[in-house]
PDB file of N, CA and C in Angstrom:
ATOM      1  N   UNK A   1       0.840  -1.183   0.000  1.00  0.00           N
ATOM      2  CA  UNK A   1       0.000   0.000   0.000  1.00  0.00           C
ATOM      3  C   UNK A   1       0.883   1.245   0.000  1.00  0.00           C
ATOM      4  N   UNK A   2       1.304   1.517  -1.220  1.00  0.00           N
ATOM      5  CA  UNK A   2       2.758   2.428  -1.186  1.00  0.00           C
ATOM      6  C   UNK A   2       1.858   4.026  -0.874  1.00  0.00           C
ATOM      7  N   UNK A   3       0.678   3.836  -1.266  1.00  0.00           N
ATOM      8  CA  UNK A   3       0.369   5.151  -1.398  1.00  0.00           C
ATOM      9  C   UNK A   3       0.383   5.672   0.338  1.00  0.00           C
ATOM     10  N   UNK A   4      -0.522   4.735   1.407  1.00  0.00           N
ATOM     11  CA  UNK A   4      -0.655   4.827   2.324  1.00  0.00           C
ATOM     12  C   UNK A   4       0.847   5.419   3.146  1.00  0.00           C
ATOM     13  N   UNK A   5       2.348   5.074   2.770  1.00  0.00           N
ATOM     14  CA  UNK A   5       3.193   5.745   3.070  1.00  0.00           C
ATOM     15  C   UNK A   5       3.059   6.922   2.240  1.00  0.00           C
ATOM     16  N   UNK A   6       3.096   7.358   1.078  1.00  0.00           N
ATOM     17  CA  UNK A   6       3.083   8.536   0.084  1.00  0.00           C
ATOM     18  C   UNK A   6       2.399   9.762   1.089  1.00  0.00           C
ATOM     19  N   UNK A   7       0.914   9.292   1.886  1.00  0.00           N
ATOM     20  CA  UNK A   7      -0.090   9.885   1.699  1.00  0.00           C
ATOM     21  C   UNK A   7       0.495  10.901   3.531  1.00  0.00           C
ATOM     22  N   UNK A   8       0.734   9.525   4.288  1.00  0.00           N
ATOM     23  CA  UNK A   8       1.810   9.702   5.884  1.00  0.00           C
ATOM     24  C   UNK A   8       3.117  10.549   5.728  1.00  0.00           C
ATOM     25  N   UNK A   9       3.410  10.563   4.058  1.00  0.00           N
ATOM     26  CA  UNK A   9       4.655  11.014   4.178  1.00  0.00           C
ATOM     27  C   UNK A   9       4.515  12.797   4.138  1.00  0.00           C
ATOM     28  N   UNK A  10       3.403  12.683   3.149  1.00  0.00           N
ATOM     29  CA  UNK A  10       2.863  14.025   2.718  1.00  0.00           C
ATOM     30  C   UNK A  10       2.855  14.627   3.746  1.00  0.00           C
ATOM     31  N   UNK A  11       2.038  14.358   5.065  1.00  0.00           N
ATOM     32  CA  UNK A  11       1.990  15.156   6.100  1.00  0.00           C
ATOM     33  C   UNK A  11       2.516  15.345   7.175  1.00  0.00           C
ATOM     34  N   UNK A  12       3.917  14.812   6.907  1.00  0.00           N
ATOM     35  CA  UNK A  12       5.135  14.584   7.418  1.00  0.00           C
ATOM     36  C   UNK A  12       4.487  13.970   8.789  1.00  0.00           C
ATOM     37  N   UNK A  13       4.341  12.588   9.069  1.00  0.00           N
ATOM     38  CA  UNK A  13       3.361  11.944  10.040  1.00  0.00           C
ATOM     39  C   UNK A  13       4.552  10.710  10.182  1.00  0.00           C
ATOM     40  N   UNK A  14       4.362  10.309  11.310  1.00  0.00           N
ATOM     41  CA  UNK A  14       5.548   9.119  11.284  1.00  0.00           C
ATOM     42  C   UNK A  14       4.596   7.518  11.351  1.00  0.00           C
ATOM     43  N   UNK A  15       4.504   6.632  11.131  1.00  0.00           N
ATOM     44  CA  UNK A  15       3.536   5.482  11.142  1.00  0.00           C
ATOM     45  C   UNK A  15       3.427   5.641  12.650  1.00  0.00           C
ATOM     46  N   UNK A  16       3.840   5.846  14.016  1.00  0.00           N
ATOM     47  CA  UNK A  16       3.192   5.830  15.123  1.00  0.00           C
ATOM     48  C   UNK A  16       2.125   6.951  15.442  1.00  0.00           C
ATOM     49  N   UNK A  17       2.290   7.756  14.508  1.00  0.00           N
ATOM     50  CA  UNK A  17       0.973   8.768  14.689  1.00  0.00           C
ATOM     51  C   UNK A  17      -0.154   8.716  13.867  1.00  0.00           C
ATOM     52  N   UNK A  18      -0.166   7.789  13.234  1.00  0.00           N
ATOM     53  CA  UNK A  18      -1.598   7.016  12.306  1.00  0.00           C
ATOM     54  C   UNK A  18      -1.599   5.818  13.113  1.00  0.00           C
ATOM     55  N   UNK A  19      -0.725   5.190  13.925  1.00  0.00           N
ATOM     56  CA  UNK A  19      -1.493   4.001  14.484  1.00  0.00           C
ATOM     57  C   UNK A  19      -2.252   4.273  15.750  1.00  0.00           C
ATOM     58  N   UNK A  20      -1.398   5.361  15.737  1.00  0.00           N
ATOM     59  CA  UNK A  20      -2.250   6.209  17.452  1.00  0.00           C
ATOM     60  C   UNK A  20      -3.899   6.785  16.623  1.00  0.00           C
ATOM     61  N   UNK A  21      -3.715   6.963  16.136  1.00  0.00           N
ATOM     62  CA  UNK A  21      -5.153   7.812  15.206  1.00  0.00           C
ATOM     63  C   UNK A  21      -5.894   6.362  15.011  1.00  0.00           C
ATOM     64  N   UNK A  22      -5.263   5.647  14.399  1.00  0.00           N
ATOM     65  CA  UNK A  22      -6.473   4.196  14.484  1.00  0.00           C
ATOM     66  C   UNK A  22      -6.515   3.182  15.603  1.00  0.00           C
ATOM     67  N   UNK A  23      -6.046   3.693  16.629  1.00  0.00           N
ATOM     68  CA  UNK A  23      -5.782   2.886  17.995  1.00  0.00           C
ATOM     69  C   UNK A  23      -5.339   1.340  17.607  1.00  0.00           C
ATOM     70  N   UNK A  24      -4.273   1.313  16.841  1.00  0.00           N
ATOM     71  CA  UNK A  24      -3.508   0.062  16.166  1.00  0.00           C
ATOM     72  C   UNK A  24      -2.080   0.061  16.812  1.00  0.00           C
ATOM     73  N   UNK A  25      -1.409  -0.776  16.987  1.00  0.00           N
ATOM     74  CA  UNK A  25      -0.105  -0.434  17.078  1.00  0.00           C
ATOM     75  C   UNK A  25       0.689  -0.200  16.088  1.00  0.00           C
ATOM     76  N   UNK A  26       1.646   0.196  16.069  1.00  0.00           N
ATOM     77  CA  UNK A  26       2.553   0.863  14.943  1.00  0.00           C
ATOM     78  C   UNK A  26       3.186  -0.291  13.886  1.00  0.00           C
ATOM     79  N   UNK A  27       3.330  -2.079  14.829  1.00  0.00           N
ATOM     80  CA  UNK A  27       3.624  -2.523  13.700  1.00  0.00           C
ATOM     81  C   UNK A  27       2.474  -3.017  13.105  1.00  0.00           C
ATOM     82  N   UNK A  28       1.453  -3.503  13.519  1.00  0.00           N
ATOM     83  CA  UNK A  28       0.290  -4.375  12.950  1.00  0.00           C
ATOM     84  C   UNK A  28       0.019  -2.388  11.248  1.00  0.00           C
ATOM     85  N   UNK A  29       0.158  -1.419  12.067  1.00  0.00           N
ATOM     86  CA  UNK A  29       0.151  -0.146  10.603  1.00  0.00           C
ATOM     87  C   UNK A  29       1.130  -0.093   9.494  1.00  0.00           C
ATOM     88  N   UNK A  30       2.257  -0.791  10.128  1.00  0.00           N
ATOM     89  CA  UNK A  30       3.617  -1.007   8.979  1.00  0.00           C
ATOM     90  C   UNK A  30       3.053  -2.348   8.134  1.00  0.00           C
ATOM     91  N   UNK A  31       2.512  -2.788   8.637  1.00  0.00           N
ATOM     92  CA  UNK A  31       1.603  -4.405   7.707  1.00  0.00           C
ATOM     93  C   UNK A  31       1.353  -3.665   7.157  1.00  0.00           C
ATOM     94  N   UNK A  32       0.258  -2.738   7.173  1.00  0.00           N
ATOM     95  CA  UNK A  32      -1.138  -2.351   6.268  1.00  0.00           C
ATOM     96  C   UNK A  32      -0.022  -1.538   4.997  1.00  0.00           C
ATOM     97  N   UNK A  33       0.729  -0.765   5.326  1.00  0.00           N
ATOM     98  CA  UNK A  33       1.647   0.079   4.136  1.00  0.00           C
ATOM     99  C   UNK A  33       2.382  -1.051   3.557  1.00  0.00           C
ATOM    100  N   UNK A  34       2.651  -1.944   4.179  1.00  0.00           N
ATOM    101  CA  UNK A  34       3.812  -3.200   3.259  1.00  0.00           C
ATOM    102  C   UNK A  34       2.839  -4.038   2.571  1.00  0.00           C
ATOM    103  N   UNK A  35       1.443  -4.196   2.826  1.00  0.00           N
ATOM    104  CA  UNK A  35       0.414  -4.814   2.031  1.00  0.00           C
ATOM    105  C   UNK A  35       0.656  -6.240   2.835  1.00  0.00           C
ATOM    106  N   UNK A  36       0.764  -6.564   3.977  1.00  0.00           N
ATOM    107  CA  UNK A  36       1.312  -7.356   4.541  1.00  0.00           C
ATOM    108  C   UNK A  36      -0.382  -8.445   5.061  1.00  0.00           C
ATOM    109  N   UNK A  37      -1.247  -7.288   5.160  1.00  0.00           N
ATOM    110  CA  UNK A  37      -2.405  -7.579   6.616  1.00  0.00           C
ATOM    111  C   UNK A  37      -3.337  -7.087   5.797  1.00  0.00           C
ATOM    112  N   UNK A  38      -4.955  -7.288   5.345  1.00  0.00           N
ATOM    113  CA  UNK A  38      -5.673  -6.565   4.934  1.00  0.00           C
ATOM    114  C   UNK A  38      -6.313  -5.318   5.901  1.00  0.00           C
ATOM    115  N   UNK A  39      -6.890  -4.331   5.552  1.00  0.00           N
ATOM    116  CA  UNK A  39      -7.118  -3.228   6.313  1.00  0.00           C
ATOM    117  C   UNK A  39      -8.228  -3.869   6.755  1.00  0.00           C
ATOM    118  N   UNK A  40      -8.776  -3.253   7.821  1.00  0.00           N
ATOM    119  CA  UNK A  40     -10.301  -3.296   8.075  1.00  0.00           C
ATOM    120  C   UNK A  40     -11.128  -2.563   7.020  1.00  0.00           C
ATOM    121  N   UNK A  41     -12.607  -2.603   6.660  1.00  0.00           N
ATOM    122  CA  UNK A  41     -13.458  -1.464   6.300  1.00  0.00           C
ATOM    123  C   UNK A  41     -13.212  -0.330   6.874  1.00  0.00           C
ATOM    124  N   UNK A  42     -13.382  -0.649   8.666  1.00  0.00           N
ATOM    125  CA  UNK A  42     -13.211   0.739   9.352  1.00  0.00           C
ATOM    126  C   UNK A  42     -12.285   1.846   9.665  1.00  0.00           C
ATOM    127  N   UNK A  43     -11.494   0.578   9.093  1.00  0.00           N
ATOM    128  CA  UNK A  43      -9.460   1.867   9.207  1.00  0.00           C
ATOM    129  C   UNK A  43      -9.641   2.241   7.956  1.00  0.00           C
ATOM    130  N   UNK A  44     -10.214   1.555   6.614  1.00  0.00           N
ATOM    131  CA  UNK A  44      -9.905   2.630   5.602  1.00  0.00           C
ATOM    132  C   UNK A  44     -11.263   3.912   5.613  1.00  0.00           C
ATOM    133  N   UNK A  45     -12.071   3.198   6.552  1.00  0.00           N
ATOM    134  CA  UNK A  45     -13.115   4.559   6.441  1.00  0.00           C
ATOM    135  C   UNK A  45     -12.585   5.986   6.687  1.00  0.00           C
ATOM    136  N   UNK A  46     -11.804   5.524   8.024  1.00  0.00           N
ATOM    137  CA  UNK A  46     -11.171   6.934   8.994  1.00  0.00           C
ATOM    138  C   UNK A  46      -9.926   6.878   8.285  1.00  0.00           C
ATOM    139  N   UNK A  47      -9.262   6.378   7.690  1.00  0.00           N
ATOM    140  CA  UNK A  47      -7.908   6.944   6.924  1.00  0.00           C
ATOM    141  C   UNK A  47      -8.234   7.222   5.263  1.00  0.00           C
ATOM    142  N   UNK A  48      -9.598   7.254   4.633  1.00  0.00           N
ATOM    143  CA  UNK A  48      -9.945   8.079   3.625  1.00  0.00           C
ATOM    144  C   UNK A  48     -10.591   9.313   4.244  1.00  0.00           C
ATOM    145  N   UNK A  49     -11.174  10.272   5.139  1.00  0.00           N
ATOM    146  CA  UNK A  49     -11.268  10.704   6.073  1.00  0.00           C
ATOM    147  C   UNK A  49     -10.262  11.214   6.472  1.00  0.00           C
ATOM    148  N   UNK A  50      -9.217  10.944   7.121  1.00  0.00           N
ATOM    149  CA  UNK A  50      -8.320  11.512   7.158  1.00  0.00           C
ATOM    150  C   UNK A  50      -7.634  12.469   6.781  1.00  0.00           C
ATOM    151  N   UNK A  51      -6.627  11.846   5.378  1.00  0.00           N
ATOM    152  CA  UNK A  51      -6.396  12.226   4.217  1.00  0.00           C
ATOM    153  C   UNK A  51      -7.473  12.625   2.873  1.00  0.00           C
ATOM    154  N   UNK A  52      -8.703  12.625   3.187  1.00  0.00           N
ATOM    155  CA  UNK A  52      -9.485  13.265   2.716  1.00  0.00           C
ATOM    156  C   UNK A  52      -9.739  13.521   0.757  1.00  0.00           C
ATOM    157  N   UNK A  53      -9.710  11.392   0.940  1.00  0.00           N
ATOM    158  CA  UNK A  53      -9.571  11.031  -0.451  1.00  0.00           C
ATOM    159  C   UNK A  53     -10.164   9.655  -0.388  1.00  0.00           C
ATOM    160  N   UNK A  54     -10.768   9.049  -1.256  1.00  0.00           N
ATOM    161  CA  UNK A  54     -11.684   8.124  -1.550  1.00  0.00           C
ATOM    162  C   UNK A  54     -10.788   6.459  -0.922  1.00  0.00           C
ATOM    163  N   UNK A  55     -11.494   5.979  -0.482  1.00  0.00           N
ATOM    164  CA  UNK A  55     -11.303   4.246  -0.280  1.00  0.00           C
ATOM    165  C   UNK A  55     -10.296   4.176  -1.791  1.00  0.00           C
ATOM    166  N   UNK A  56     -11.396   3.780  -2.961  1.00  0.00           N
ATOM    167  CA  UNK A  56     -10.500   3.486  -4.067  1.00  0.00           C
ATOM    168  C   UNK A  56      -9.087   3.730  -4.179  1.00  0.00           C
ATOM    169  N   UNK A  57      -9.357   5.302  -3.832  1.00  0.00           N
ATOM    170  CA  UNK A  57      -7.557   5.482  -4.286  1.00  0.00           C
ATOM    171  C   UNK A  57      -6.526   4.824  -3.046  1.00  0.00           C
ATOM    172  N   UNK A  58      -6.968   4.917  -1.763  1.00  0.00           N
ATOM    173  CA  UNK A  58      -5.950   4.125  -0.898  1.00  0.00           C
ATOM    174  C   UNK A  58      -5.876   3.101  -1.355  1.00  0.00           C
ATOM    175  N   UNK A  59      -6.689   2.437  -2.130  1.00  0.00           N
ATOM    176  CA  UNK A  59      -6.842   0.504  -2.200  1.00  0.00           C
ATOM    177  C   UNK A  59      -6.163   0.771  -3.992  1.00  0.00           C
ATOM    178  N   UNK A  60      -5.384   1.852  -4.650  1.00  0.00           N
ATOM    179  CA  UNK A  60      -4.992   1.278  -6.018  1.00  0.00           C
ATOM    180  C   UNK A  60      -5.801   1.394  -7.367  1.00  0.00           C
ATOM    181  N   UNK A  61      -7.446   1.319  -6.766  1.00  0.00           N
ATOM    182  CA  UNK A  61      -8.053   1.501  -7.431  1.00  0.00           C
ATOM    183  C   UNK A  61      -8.596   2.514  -8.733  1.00  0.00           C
ATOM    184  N   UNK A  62      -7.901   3.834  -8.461  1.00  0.00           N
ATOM    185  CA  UNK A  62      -8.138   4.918  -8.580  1.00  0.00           C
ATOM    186  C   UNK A  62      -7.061   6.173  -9.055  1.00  0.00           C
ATOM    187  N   UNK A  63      -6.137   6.772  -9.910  1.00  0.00           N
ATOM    188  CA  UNK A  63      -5.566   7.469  -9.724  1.00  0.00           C
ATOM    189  C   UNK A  63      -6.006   9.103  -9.420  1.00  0.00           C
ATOM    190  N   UNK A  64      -7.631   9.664  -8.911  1.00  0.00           N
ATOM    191  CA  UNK A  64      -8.012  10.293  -8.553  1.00  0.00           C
ATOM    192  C   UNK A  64      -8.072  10.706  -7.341  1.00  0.00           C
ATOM    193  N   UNK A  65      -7.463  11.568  -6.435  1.00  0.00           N
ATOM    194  CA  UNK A  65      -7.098  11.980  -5.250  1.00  0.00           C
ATOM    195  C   UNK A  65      -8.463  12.376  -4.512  1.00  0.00           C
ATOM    196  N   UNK A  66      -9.733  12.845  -5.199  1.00  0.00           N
ATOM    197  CA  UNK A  66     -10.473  13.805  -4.837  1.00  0.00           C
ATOM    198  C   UNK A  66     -11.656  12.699  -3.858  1.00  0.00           C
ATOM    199  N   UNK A  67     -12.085  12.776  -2.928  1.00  0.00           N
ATOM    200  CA  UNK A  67     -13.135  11.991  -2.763  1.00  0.00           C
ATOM    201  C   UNK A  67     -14.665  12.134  -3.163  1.00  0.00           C
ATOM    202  N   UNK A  68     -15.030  10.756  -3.215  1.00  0.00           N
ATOM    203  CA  UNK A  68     -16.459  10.753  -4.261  1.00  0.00           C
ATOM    204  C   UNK A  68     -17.239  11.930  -3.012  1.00  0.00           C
ATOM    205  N   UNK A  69     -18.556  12.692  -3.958  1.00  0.00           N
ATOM    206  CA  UNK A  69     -19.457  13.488  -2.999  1.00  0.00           C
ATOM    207  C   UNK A  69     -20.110  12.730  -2.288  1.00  0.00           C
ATOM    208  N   UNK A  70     -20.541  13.112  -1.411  1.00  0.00           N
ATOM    209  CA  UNK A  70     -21.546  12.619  -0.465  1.00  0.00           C
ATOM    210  C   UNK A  70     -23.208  12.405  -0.964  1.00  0.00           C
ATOM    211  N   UNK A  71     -23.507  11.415  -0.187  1.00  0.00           N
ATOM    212  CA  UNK A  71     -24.764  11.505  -0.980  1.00  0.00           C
ATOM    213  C   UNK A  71     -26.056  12.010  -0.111  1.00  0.00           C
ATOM    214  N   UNK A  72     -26.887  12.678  -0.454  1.00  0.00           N
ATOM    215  CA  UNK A  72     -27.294  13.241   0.361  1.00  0.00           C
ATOM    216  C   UNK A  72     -29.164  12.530   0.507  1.00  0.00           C
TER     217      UNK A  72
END
């Protein structure tokens, strides 16, 4: 999940301050960037959220940064 470092790196964030943000420990979060562990639904909910860009694009899916609108 290279982007998931790309995205930590952007905001100059160190992986113990996204595992503190998903109440994970820091290595079970170095899995999730090495593609090691699948994410939960709920960690990529709050880490698209976060970074304030769609599921798809954390998961590869997507080279669009922007997240989908909300639906109302």
């Amino acid at each position: 999940m290279l982007r998931l470092k790309d995205l930590r790196e952007d905001k100059d964030l160190k992986q113990e301050d996204v595992a503190k943000f998903l109440n994970i420990s820091q290595t079970n979060y170095s899995k999730y960037e090495l593609g090691k562990i699948n994410i939960p639904i709920s960690s990529l909910i709050k880490l698209s959220k976060f970074y304030n860009t769609s599921i798809d694009y954390l998961l590869g899916l997507t080279n669009e940064t922007k997240p989908y609108p909300r639906q109302k």
